[in-house]
Protein backbone atom coordinates (compact mmCIF):
# COMPACT_ATOMS: atom_id res chain seq x y z
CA UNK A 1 28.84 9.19 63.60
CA UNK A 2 27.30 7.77 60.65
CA UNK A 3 24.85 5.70 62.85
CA UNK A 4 23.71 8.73 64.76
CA UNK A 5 22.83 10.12 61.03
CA UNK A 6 21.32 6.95 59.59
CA UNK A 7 19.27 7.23 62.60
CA UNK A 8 18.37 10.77 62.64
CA UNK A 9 17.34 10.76 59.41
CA UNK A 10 15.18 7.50 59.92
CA UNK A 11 13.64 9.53 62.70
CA UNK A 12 12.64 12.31 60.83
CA UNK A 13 11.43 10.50 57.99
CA UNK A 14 8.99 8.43 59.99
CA UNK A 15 7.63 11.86 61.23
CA UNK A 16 7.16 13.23 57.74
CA UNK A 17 5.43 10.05 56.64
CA UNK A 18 2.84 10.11 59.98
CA UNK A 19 2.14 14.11 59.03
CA UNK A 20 1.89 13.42 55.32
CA UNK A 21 -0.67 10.21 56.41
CA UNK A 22 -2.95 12.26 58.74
CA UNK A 23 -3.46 14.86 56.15
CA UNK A 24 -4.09 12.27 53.09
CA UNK A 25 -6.61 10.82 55.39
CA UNK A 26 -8.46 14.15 56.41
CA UNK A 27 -11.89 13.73 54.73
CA UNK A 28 -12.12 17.01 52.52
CA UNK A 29 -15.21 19.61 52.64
CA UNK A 30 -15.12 19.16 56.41
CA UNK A 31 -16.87 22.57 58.24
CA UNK A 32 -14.44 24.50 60.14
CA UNK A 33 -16.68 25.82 63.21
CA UNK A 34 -16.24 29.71 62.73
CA UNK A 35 -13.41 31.46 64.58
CA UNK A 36 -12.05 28.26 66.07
CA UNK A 37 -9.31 25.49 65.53
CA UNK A 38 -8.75 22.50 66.00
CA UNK A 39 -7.15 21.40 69.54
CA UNK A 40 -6.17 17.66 69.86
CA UNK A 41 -7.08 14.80 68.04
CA UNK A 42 -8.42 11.26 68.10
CA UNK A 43 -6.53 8.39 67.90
CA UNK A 44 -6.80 6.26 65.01
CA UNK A 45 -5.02 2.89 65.28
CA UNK A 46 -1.92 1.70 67.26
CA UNK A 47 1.32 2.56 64.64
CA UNK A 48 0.69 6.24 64.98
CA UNK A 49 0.99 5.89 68.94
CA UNK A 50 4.41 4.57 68.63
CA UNK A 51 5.49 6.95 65.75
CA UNK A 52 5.00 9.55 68.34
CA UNK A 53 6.29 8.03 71.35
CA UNK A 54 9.46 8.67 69.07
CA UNK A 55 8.95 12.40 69.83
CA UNK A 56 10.01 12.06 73.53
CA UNK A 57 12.57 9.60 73.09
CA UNK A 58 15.65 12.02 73.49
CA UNK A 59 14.03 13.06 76.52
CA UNK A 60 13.46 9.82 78.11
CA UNK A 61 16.99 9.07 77.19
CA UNK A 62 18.50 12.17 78.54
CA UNK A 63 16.33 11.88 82.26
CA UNK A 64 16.89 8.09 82.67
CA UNK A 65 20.45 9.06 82.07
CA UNK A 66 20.39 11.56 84.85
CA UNK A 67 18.06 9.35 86.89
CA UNK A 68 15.88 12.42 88.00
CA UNK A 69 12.29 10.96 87.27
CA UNK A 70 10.62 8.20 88.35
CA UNK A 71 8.28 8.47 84.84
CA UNK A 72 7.63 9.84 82.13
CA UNK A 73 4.54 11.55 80.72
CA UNK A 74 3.89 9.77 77.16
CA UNK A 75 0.09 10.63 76.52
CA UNK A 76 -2.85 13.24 77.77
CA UNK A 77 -6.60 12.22 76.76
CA UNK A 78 -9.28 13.77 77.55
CA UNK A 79 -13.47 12.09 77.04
CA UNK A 80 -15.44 15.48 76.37
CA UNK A 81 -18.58 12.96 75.98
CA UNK A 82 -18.24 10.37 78.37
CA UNK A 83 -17.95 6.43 77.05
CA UNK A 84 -17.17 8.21 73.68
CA UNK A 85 -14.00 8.69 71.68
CA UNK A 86 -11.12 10.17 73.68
CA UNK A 87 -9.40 12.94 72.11
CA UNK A 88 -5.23 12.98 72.35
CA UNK A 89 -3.54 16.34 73.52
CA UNK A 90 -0.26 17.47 73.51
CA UNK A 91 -0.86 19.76 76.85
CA UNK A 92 -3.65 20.23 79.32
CA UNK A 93 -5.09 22.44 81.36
CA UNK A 94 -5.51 20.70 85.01
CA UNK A 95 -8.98 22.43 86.61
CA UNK A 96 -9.82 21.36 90.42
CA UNK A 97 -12.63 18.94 88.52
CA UNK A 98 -9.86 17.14 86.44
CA UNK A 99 -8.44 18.03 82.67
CA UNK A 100 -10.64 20.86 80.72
CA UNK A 101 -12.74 19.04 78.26
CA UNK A 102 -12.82 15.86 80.20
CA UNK A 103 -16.33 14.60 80.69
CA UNK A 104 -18.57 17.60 80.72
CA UNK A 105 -21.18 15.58 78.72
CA UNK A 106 -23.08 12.50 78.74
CA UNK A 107 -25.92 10.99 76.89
CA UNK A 108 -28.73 9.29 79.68
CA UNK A 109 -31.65 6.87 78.80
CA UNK A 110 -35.31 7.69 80.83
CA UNK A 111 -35.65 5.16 82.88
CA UNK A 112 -39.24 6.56 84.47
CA UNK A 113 -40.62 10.17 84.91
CA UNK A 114 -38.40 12.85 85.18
CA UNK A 115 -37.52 13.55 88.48
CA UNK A 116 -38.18 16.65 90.17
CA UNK A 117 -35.77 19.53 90.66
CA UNK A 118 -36.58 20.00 93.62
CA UNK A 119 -36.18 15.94 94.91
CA UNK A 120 -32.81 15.18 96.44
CA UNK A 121 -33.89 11.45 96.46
CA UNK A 122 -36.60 8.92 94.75
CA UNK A 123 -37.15 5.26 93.64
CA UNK A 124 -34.28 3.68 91.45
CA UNK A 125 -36.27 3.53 88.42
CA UNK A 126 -37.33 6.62 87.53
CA UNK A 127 -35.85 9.81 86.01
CA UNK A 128 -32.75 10.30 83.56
CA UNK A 129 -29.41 7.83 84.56
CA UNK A 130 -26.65 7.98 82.58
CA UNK A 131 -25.04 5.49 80.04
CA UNK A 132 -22.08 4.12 79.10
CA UNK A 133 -20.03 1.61 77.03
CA UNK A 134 -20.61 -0.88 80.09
CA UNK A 135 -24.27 -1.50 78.42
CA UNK A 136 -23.58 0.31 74.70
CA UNK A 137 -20.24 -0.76 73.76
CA UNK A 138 -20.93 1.18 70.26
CA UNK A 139 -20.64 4.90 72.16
CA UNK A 140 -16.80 3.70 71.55
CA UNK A 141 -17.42 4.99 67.81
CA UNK A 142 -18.87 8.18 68.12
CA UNK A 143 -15.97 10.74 67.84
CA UNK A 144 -15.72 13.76 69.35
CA UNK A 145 -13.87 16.72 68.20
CA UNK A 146 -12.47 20.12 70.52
CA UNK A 147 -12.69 23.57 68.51
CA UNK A 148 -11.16 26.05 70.33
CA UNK A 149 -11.44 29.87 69.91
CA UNK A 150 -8.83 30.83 67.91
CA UNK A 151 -7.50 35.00 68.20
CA UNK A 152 -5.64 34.32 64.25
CA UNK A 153 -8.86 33.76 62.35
CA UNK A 154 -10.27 36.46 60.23
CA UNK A 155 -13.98 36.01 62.11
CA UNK A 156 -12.66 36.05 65.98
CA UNK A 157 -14.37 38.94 67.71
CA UNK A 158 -15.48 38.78 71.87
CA UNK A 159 -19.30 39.21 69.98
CA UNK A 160 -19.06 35.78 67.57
CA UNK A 161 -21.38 33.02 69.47
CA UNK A 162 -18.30 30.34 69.43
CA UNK A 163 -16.21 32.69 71.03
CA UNK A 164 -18.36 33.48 74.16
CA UNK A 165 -18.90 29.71 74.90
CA UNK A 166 -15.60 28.75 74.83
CA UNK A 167 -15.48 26.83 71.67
CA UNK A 168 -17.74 24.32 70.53
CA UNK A 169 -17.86 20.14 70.17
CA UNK A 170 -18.08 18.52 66.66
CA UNK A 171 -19.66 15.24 67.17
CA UNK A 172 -19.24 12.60 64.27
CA UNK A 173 -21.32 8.98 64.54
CA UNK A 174 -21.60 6.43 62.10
CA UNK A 175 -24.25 5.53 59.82
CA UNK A 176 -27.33 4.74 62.17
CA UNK A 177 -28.59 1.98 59.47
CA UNK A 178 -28.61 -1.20 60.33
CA UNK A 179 -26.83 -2.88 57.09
CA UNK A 180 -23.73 -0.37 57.12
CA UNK A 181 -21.17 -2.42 57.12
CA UNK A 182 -18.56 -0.16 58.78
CA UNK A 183 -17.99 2.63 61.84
CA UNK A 184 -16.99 5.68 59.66
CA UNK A 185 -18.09 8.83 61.13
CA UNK A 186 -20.24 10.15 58.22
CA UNK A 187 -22.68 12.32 60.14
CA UNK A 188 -21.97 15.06 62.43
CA UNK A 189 -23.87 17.91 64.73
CA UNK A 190 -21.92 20.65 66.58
CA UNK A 191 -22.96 21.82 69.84
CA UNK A 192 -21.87 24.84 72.21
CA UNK A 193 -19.03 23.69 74.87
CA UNK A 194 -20.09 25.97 77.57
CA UNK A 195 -23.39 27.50 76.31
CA UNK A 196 -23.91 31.31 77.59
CA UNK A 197 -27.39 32.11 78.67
CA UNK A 198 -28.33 33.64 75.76
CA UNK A 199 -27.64 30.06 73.93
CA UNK A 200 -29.31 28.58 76.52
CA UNK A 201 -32.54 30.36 75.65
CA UNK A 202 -32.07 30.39 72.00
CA UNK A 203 -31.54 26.51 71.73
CA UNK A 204 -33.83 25.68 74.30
CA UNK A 205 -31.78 24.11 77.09
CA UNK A 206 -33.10 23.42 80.35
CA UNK A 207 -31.94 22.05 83.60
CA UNK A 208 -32.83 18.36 84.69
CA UNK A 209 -31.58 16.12 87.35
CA UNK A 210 -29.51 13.05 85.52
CA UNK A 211 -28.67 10.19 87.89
CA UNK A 212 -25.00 9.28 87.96
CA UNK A 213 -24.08 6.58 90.49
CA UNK A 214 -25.48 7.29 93.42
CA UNK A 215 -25.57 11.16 92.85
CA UNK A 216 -28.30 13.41 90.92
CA UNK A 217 -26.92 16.47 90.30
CA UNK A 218 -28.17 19.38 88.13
CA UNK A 219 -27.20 19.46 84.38
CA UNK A 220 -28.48 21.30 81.48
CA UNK A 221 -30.29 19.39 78.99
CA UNK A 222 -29.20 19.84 75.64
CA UNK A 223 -31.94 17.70 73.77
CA UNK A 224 -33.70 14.46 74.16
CA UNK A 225 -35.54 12.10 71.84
CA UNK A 226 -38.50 13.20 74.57
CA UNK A 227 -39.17 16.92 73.00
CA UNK A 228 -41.58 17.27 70.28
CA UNK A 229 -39.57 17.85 67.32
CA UNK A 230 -36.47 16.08 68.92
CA UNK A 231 -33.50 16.45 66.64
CA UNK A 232 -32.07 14.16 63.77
CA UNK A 233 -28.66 13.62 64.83
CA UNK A 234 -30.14 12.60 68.47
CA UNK A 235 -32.36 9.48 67.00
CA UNK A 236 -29.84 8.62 64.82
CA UNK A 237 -27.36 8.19 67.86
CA UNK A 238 -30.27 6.23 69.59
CA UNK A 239 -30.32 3.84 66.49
CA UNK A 240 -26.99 3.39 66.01
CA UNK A 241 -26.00 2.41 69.78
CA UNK A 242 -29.19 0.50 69.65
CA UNK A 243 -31.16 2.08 72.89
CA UNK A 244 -34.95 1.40 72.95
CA UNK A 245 -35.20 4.39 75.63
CA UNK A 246 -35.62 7.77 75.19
CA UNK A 247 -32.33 9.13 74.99
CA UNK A 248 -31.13 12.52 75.75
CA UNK A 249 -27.52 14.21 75.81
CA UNK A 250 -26.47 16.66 79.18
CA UNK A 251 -23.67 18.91 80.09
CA UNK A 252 -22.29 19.57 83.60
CA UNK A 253 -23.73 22.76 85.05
CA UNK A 254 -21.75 25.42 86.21
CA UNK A 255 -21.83 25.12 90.23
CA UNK A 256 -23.15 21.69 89.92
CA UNK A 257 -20.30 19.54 89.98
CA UNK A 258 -20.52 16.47 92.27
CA UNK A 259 -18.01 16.81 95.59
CA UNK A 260 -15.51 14.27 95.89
CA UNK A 261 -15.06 13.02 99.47
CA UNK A 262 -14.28 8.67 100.40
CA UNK A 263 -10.49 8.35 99.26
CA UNK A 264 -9.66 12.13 98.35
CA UNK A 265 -7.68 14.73 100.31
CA UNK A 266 -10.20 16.93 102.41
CA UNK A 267 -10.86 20.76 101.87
CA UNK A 268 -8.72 21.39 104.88
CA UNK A 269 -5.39 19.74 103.31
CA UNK A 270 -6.27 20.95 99.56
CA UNK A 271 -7.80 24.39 100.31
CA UNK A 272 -10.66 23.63 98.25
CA UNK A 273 -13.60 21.22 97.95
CA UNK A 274 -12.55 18.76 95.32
CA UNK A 275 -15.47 18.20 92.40
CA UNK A 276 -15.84 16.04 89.82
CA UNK A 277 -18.22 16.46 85.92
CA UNK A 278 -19.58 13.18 84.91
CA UNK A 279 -16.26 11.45 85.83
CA UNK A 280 -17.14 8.41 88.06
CA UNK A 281 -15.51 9.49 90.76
CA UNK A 282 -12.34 11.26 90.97
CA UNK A 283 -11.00 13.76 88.67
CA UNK A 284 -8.04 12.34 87.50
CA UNK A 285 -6.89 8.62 86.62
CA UNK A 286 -3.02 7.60 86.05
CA UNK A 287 -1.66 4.40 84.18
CA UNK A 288 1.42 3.54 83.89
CA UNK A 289 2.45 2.03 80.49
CA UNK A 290 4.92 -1.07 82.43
CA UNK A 291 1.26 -1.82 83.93
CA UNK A 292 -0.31 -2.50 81.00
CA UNK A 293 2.38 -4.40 78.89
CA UNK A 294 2.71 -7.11 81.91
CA UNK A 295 -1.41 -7.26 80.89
CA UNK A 296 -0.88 -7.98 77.58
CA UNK A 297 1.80 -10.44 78.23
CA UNK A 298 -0.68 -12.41 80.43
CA UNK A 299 -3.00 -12.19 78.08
CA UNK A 300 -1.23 -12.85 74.73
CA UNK A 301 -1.11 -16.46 75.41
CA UNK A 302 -4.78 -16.81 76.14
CA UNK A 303 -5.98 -14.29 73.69
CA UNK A 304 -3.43 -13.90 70.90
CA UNK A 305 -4.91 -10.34 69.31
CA UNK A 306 -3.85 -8.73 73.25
CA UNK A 307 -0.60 -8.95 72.90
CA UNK A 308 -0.67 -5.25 71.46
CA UNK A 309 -3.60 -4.30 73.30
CA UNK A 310 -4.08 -1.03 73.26
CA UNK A 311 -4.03 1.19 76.92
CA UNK A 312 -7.09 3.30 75.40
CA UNK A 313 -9.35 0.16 76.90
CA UNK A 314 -8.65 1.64 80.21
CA UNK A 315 -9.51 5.22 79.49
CA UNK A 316 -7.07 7.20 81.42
CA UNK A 317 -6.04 10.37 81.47
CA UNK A 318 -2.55 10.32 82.12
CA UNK A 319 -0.33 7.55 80.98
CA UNK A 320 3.39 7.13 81.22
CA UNK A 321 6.51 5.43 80.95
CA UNK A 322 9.56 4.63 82.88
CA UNK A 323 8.65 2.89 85.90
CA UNK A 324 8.05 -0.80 86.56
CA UNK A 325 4.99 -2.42 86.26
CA UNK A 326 2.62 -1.66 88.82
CA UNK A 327 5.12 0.59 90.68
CA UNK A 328 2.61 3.47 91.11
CA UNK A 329 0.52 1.47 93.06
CA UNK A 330 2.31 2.68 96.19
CA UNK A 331 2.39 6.36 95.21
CA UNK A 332 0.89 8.61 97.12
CA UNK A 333 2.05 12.06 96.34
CA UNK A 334 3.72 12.97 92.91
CA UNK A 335 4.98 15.99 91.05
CA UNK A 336 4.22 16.34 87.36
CA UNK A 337 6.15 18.92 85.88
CA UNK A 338 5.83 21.27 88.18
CA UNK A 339 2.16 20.43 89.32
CA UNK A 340 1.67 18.55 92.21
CA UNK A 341 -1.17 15.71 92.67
CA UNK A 342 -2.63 13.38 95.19
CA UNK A 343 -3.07 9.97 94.71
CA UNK A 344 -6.64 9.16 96.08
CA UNK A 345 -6.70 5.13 95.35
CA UNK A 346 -6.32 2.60 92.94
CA UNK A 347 -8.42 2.18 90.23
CA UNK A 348 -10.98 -0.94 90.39
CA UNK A 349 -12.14 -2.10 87.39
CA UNK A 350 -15.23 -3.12 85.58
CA UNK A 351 -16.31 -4.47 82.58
CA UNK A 352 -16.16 -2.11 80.28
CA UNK A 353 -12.22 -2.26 79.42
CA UNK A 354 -13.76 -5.54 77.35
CA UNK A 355 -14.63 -3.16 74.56
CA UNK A 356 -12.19 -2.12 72.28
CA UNK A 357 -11.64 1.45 71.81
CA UNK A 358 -11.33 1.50 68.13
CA UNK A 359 -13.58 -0.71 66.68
CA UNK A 360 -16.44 -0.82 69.25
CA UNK A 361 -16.58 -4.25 69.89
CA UNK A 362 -16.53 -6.01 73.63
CA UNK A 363 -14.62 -9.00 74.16
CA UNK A 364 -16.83 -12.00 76.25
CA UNK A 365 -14.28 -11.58 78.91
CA UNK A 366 -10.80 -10.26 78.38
CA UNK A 367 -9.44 -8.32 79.91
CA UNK A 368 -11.17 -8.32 82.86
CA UNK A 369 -11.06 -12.43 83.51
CA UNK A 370 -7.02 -12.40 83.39
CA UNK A 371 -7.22 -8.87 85.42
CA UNK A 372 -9.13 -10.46 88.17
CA UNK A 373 -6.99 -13.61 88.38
CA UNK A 374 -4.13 -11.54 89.93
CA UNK A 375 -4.96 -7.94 90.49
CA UNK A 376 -7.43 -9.04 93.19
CA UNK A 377 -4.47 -6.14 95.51
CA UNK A 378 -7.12 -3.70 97.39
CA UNK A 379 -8.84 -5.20 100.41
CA UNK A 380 -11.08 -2.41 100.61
CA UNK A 381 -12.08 -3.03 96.96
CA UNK A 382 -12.82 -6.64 97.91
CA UNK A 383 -12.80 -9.81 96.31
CA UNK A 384 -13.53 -10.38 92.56
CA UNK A 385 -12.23 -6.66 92.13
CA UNK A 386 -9.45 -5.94 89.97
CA UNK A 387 -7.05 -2.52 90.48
CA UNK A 388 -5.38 -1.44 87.60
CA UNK A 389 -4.11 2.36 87.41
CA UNK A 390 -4.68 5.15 90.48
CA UNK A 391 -7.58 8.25 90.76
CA UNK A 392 -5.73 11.45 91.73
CA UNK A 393 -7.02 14.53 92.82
CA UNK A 394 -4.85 17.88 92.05
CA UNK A 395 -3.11 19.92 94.74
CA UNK A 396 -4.36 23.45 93.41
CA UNK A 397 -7.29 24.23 91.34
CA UNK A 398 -5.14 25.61 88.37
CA UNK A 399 -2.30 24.38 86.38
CA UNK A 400 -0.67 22.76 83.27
CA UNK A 401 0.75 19.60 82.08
CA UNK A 402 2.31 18.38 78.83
CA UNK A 403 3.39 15.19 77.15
CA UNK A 404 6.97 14.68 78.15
CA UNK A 405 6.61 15.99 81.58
CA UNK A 406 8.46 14.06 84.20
CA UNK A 407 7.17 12.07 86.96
CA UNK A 408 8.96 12.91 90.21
CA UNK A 409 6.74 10.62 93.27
CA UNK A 410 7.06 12.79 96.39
CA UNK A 411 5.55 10.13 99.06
CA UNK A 412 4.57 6.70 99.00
CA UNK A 413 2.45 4.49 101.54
CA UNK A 414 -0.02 2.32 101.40
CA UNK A 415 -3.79 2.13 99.42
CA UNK A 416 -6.93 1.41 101.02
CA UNK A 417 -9.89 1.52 98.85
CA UNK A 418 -13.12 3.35 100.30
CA UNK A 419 -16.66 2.03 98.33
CA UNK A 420 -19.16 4.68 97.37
């Protein structure tokens, strides 16, 4: 009995000392966005990660007991601006395009004239294409906060401007000069999440194709380095990742998400046409925890600062626990909590899990030269392609999940990868 107490209370003081450490470390004289609050957060190094794993550890104890999951749910992120900082939630909102907040913007270089509205197609070179931590590894470093509406504050009211679009993103980047020394976030803008069309007119949006893979959807322009008086937080961006294009910043438009066909369940077996925002190509990507700690021990010999390296390089959505490595390769179906998702493929893998997700820098080749020296499993992905996690595509178009949810895989078979 006096164990269980020493370690109860060694519990609960690690959780006091993370709380009391994440509000010593809150930079004062920060603006609060009016009538919102603050959902989620981003993470900061790797202690606090396993501070909170702490939080579901009766629960992991108490279903591997009972043996009635074949995971665990230990961590939701979302990428409001894609290739930037993720932002950690405790629960999410699962939309038929993926989690709420995940990748509904995107900065894009001009790579020739703007392409026409009214084009469905033209030459490679020319209009806006997206970018990405691929070719600016420093996007890692811009951080990106979610203020929600909140009904408690003293200013809520269905008229107030942050209400009406849903909340708005506060965007923090570091010093754009080239001596500073360090990534602190010491500059910030705020923009709209879902601008209404009377933002839309007052800030001066329009609607431009950007290119994203092989797609060129519609998406409102929120500014670009272009316009006459382009703004200061928009160069300053440009400077800092170091682009010498004209650089602009886009949100998904409403009824302009990309359809999602290749690997994913049709509209006859979901019931609706699956969609992806700036996502690459499937609304949802899965990674199991096992997965990645048989990486780092592969890699910890060859590259001694791996052998804690951190899952964030892979930039999922869902990751979890309680399974062996690599085991949800072979999923097909699974129940989270109670929402139910299809698992499209496995996950191939680029470059850009080289850069590391707190401190912006990309590694010459890890981990991708140890991932492609035996994760080379997908013979539709071909040779020279690593797999490492699974895309998923939700059974309905509305639902819920939450950090501690259990994994439950309802069908298994085999993965064949289909190439855009």
């Amino acid at each position: 009995m006096a164990h269980l107490t020493f370690i109860g209370l060694a519990y609960t003081s690690l959780l006091v000392l993370y709380v009391l450490a994440q509000r010593w470390k809150r930079p004062q004289g920060r603006p609060t966005p009016r009538a919102c609050k603050k959902l989620g957060r981003s993470p900061e190094n790797n202690w606090h990660r396993w501070i909170l794993s702490l939080s579901t550890l009766p629960r992991r104890l108490v279903h591997r007991l009972l043996r009635r999951q074949d995971g665990l749910v230990e961590g939701l992120y979302v990428h409001p601006i894609k290739s930037c900082k993720a932002v950690q939630l405790q629960q999410a909102q699962v939309l038929r395009e993926g989690l709420k907040y995940d990748r509904q913007f995107s900065f894009a270089e001009l790579q020739g004239p703007p392409r026409a509205r009214d084009k469905a197609t033209s030459s490679e070179a020319s209009g806006w294409k997206f970018i990405t931590q691929r070719k600016y590894e420093r996007l890692a470093n811009i951080r990106i906060e979610i203020w929600v509406p909140d009904p408690d504050s003293p200013h809520y009211s269905s008229e107030e401007a942050n209400v009406q679009s849903d909340g708005v993103l506060v965007v923090r980047y570091p010093d754009p000069q080239p001596l500073a020394s360090n990534h602190q976030c010491s500059n910030m803008f705020e923009i709209p999440y879902n601008p209404t069309k009377t933002q839309i007119k007052q800030f001066g949006y329009t609607m431009e194709k950007m290119k994203i893979w092989k797609d060129y959807p519609d998406a409102l322009l929120i500014a670009s380095t272009m316009q006459t008086d382009p703004p200061t937080w928009l160069t300053h961006v440009q400077t800092y990742i170091k682009s010498s294009l004209p650089l602009a910043l886009f949100r998904v438009a409403a009824s302009h998400e990309r359809q999602v066909f290749r690997n994913a369940p049709g509209k006859d077996q979901l019931g609706y046409q699956s969609v992806v925002g700036f996502a690459d190509a499937y609304p949802l990507h899965l990674l199991g925890l096992a997965s990645v700690a048989d990486l780092d021990r592969r890699l910890s010999p060859v590259v001694p600062e791996f052998s804690t390296s951190s899952a964030l390089r892979f930039r999922a959505n869902i990751y979890f626990s309680g399974s062996d490595a690599y085991a949800e390769d072979s999923w097909k179906c699974i129940k989270i909590g109670e929402q139910i998702f299809h698992v499209a493929c496995r996950t191939t893998r680029c470059e850009l899990p080289n850069v590391d997700q707190y401190t912006g820098k990309r590694h010459r080749s890890e981990p991708s030269k140890t991932m492609k020296s035996y994760r080379n499993v997908d013979e539709g992905a071909g040779p020279g392609y690593a797999c490492l996690g699974m895309q998923m595509v939700p059974a309905a178009e509305l639902g819920v999940i939450k950090v501690g949810d259990p994994i439950k895989v309802l069908q298994t078979g085999t993965h064949y990868y289909i190439k855009q």
